[in-house]
Protein backbone atom coordinates (compact mmCIF):
# COMPACT_ATOMS: atom_id res chain seq x y z
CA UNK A 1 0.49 -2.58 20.80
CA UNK A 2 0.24 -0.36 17.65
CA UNK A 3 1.91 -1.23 14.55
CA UNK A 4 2.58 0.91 11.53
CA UNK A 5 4.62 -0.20 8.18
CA UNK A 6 2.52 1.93 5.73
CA UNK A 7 5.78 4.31 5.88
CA UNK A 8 8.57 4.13 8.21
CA UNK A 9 8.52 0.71 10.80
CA UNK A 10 6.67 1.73 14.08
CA UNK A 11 5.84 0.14 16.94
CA UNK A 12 4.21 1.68 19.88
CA UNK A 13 3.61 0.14 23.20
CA UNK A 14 1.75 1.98 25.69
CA UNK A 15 3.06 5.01 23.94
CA UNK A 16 6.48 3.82 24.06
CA UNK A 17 8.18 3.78 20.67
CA UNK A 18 9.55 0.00 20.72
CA UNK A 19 12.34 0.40 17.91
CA UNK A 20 15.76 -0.95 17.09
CA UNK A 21 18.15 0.65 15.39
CA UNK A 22 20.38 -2.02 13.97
CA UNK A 23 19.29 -3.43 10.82
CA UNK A 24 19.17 -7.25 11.40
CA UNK A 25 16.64 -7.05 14.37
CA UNK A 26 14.45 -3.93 12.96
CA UNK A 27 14.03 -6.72 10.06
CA UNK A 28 12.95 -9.53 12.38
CA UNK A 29 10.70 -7.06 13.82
CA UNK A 30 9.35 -5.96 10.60
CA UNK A 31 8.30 -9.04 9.63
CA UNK A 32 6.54 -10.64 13.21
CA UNK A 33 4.38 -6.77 12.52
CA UNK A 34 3.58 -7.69 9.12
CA UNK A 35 2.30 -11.55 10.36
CA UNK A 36 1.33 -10.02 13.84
CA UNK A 37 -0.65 -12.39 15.80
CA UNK A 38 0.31 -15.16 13.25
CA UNK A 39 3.38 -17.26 14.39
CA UNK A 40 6.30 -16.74 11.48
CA UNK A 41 8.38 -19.63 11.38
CA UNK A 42 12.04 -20.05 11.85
CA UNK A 43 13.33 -20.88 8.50
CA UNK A 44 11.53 -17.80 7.26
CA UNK A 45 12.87 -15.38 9.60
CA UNK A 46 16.55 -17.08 9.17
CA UNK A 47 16.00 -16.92 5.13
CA UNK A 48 14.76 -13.43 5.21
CA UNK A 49 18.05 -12.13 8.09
CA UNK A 50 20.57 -13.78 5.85
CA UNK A 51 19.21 -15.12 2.27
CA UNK A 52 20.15 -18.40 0.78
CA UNK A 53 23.63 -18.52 3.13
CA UNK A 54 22.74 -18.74 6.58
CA UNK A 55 25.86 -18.84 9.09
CA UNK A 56 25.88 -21.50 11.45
CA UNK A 57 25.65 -19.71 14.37
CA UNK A 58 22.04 -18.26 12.69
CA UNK A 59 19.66 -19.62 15.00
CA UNK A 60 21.82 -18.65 17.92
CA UNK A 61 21.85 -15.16 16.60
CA UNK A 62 18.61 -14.83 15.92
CA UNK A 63 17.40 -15.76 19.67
CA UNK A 64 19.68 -12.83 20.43
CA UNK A 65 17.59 -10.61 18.55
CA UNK A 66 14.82 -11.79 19.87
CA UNK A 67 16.50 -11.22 23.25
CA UNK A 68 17.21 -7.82 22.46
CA UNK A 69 13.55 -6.97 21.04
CA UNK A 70 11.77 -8.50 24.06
CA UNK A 71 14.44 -5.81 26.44
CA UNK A 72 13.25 -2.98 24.62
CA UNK A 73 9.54 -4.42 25.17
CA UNK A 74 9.42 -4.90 28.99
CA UNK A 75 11.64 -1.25 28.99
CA UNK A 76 7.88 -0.26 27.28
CA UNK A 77 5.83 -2.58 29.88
CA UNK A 78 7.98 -0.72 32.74
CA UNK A 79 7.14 2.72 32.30
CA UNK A 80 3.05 1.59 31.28
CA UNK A 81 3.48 -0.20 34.84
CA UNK A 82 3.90 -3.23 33.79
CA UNK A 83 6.10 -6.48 34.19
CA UNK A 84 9.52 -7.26 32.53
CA UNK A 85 8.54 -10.58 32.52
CA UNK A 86 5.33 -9.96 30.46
CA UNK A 87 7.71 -8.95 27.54
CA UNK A 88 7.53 -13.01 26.75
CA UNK A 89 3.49 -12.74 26.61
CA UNK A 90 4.24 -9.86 23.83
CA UNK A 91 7.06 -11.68 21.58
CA UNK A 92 5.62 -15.15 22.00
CA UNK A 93 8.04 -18.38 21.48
CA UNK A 94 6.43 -20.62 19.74
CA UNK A 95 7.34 -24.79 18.53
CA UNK A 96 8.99 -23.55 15.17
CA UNK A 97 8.78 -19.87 15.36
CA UNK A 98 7.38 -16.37 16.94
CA UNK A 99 4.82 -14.54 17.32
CA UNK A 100 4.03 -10.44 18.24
CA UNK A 101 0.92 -9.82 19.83
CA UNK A 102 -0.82 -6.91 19.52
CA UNK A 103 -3.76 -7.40 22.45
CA UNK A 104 -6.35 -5.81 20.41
CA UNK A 105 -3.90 -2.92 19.66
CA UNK A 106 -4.02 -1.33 16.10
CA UNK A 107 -2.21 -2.21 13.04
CA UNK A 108 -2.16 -0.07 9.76
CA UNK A 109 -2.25 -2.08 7.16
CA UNK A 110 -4.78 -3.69 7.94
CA UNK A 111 -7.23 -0.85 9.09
CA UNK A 112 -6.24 0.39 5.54
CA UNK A 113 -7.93 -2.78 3.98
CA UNK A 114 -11.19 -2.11 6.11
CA UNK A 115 -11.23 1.19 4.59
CA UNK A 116 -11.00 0.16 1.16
CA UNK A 117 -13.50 -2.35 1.39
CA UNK A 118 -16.24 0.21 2.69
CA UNK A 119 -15.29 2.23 0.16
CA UNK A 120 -15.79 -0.70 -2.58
CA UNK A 121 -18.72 -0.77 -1.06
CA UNK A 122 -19.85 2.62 -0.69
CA UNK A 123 -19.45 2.99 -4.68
CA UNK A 124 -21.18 -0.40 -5.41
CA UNK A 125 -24.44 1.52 -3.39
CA UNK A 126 -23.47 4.40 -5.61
CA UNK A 127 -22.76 6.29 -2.56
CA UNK A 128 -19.77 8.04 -4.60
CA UNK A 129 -19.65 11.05 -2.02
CA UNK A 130 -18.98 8.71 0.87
CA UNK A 131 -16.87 6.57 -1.19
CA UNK A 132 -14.65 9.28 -1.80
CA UNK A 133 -14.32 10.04 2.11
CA UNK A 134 -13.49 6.51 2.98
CA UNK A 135 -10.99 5.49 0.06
CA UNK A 136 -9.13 9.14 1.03
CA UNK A 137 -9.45 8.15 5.12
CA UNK A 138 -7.35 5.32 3.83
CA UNK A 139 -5.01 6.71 1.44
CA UNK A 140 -4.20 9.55 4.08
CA UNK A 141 -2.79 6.21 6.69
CA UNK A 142 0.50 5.97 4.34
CA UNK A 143 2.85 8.05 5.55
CA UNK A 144 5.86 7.28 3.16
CA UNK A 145 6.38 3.73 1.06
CA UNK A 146 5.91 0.67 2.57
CA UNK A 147 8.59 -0.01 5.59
CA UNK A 148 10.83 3.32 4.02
CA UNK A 149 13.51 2.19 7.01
CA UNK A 150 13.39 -1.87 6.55
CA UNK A 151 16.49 -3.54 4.65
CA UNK A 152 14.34 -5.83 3.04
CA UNK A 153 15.10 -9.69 1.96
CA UNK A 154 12.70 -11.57 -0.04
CA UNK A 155 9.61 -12.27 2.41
CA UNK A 156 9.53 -8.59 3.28
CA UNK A 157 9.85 -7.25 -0.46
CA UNK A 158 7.07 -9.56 -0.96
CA UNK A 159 4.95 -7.92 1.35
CA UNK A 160 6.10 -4.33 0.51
CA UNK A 161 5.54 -5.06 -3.38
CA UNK A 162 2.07 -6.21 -2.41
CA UNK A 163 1.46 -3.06 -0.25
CA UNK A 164 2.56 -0.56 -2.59
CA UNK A 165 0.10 -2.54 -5.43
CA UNK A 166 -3.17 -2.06 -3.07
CA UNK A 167 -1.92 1.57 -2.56
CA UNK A 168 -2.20 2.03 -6.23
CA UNK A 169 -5.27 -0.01 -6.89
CA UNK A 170 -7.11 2.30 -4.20
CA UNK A 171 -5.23 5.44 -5.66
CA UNK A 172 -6.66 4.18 -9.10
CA UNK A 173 -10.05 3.47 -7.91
CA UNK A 174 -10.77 7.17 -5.62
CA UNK A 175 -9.68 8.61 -9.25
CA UNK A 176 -12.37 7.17 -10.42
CA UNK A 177 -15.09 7.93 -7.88
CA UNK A 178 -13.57 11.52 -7.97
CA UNK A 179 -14.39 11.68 -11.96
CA UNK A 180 -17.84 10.25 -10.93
CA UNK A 181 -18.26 13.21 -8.54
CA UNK A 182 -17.03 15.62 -11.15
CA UNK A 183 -13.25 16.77 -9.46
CA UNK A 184 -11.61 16.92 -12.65
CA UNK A 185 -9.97 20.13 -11.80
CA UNK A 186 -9.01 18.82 -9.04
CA UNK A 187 -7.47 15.61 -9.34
CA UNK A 188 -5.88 16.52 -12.06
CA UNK A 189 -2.51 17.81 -10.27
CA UNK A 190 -2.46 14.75 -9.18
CA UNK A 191 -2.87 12.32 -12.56
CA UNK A 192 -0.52 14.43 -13.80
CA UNK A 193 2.45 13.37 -10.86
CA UNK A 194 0.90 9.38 -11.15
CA UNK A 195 0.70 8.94 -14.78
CA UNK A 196 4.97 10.38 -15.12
CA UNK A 197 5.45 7.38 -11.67
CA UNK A 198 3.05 4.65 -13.94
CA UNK A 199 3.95 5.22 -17.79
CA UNK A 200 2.16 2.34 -18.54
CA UNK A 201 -0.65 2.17 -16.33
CA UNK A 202 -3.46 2.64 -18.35
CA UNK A 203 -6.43 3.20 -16.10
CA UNK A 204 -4.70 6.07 -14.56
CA UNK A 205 -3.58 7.43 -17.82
CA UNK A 206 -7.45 7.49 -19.17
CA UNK A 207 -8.62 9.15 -16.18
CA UNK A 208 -5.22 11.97 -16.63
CA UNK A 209 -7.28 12.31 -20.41
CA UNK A 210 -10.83 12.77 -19.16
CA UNK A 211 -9.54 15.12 -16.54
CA UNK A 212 -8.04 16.81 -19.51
CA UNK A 213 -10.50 17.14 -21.92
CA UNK A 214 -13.16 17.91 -19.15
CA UNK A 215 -10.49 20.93 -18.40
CA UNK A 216 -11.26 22.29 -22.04
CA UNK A 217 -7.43 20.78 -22.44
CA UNK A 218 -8.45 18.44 -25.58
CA UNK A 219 -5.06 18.35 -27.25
CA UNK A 220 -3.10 17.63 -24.09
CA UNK A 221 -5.63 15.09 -23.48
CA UNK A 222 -4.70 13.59 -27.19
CA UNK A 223 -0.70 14.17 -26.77
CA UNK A 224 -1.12 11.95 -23.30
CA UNK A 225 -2.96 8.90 -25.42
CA UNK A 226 0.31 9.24 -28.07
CA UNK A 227 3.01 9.39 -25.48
CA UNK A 228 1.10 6.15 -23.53
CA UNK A 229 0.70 4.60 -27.34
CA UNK A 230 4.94 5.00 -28.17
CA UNK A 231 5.66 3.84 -24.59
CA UNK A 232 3.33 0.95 -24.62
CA UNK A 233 4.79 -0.09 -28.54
CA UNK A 234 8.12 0.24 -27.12
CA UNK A 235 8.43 -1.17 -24.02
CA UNK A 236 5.89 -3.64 -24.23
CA UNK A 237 4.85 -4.68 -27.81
CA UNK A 238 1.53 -3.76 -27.30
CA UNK A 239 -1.45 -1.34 -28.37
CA UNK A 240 -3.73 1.09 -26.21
CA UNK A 241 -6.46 -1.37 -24.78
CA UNK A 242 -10.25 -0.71 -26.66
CA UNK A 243 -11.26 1.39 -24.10
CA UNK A 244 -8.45 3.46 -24.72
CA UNK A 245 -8.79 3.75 -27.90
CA UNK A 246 -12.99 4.45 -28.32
CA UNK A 247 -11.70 7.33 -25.99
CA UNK A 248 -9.21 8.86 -27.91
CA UNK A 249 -11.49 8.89 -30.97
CA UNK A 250 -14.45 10.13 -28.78
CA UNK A 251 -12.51 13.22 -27.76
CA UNK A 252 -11.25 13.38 -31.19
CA UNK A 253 -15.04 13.78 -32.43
CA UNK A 254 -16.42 15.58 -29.68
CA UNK A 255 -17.07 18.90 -29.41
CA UNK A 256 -17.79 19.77 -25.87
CA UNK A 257 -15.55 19.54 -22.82
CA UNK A 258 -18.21 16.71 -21.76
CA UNK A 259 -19.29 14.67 -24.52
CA UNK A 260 -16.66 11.75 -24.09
CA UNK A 261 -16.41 11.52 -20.52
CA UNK A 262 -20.20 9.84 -20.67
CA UNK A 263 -19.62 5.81 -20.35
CA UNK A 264 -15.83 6.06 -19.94
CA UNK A 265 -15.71 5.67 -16.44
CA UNK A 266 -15.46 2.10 -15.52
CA UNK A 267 -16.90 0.23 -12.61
CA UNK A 268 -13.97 -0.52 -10.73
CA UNK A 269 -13.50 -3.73 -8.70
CA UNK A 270 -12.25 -3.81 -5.54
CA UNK A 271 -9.03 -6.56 -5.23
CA UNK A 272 -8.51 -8.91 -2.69
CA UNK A 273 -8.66 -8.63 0.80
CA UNK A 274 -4.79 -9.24 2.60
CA UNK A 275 -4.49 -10.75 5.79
C-alpha cells in the first residue's frame, strides 16, 4: 500500500486507486493513512466523523464505513490476485480501534521527513549544494495542500496544520541554503509569492531583502522591511526582531550589492521529527 496526503488523499494498492467518494468514509480513511500502521482509536475516529454530537447509531455507522473501505480493498487485492478475505489483514480491527497497514508500502509524509532531515544534515556538513537537492526532492512530494479533498474535523486539521508548518519550515530553510549558494536571482520569484502568503513571517521576509539588495534592488529591499515594520505594529504590537533591524541599517549603509548579505544568513535548525 502507498499512501499520499501531501495534496489530494491517495491510496494505492497494487496500483489500484483505493478511494471513496463520500465524505464521511474518505475522512475515516484519511485519518487510519495519517496514523498508518498505528491503531486509531474509536472515540477519535467517532469525534473526528461527527464532532462533539455523535448520533447513537455512530458506532454502528462507522463499522459500515469500515465495511465499505475494506470492499473497495479486496476489489484492489482481486485484480493484484489476491484474496477478498485478506482485505481484513489490510484494515485491521483492533480491541478499541483500527488500523491500515501499509506492508512496507510507501507513505508521503513521512518520506518527506527523511528528506528534510538529510538535508538538515547535509547543511550542518556544509554540504549546501546537496542540501539544496535533498530539501527540493522533498518540497517537490507536495502536490497541493495537505489532504486538498478531506472535510476535515479537529484530529485531521491538527495534522494538516502541522503539515502545512513543516512545509514552510523546509520552504524557509532551502531559502536559506539557496542564499548560501548564491541563487538570489533566482529564488527571488519565489520570496516574492511567500512573503504576500506570510506577511509576518520574518525569516522569509529577510531572505525576500537580501535577495533584493543582492539584485542591485536596495530600495525595494528597504520598502519590504517598512511594509513588514507597519504590518508587524499593526497586527501584532510588535517591532522587526534585531536581526531585522542590523539588516535594514546594513543595507542602508552599504554600498555594494554584497556588503550586507555577509553574516545575515542564519544557521537554520531543523524542527522536529513527526511520526
Amino acid at each position: 500500500m502507498n499512501i499520499e496526503v501531501l495534496g489530494p488523499l491517495t491510496v494505492h494498492i497494487r496500483g489500484k486507486v483505493v478511494l471513496p467518494t463520500a465524505p464521511k468514509p474518505r475522512k475515516l480513511l484519511a485519518m487510519l493513512a495519517l496514523r498508518a500502521d498505528r491503531m486509531v482509536p474509536i472515540p477519535v475516529l467517532i469525534d473526528e466523523l461527527w464532532g462533539e454530537n455523535p448520533p447513537r447509531s455512530a458506532r454502528t455507522t462507522m463499522q459500515t464505513y469500515v465495511l465499505q473501505l475494506r470492499e473497495l480493498i479486496g476489489e484492489a487485492l482481486e485484480l493484484g490476485g489476491g484474496d477478498r478475505a485478506a482485505a481484513k489483514d489490510v484494515l485491521v480491527t483492533l480491541p478499541g480501534g483500527y488500523r491500515l497497514e501499509t506492508g512496507g508500502g510507501s507513505v508521503d509524509f513521512r518520506e518527506f521527513d527523511r528528506r528534510v532531515v538529510a538535508g538538515y544534515r547535509a547543511f550542518d556538513a556544509e554540504d549546501f549544494h546537496a542540501a539544496a537537492r535533498l530539501l527540493r526532492s522533498a518540497l517537490s512530494l507536495w502536490t497541493a495542500p495537505a489532504l486538498a479533498d478531506v472535510q476535515s474535523g479537529p484530529y485531521i486539521r491538527m495534522e494538516i496544520n502541522r503539515l502545512e508548518e513543516a512545509r514552510l519550515c523546509a520552504l524557509d530553510r532551502r531559502m536559506e541554503v539557496d542564499l548560501r549558494l548564491g541563487r538570489h536571482r533566482e529564488v527571488l520569484s519565489e520570496l516574492t509569492l511567500l512573503v504576500n502568503q506570510h506577511r509576518t513571517h520574518e525569516s522569509l521576509h529577510r531572505q525576500f531583502m537580501l535577495a533584493l539588495h543582492r539584485c542591485g534592488r536596495r530600495g525595494e529591499a528597504l520598502s519590504a522591511y517598512q511594509r513588514l515594520r507597519a504590518t508587524l505594529v499593526e497586527e501584532l504590537g510588535l517591532e522587526p526582531s534585531p536581526q531585522l533591524q542590523r539588516l535594514q541599517r546594513a543595507i542602508l549603509t552599504s554600498r555594494g550589492t554584497q556588503a550586507p548579505a555577509r553574516g545575515m544568513v542564519k544557521r537554520p535548525v531543523a524542527p522536529a521529527r513527526h511520526g
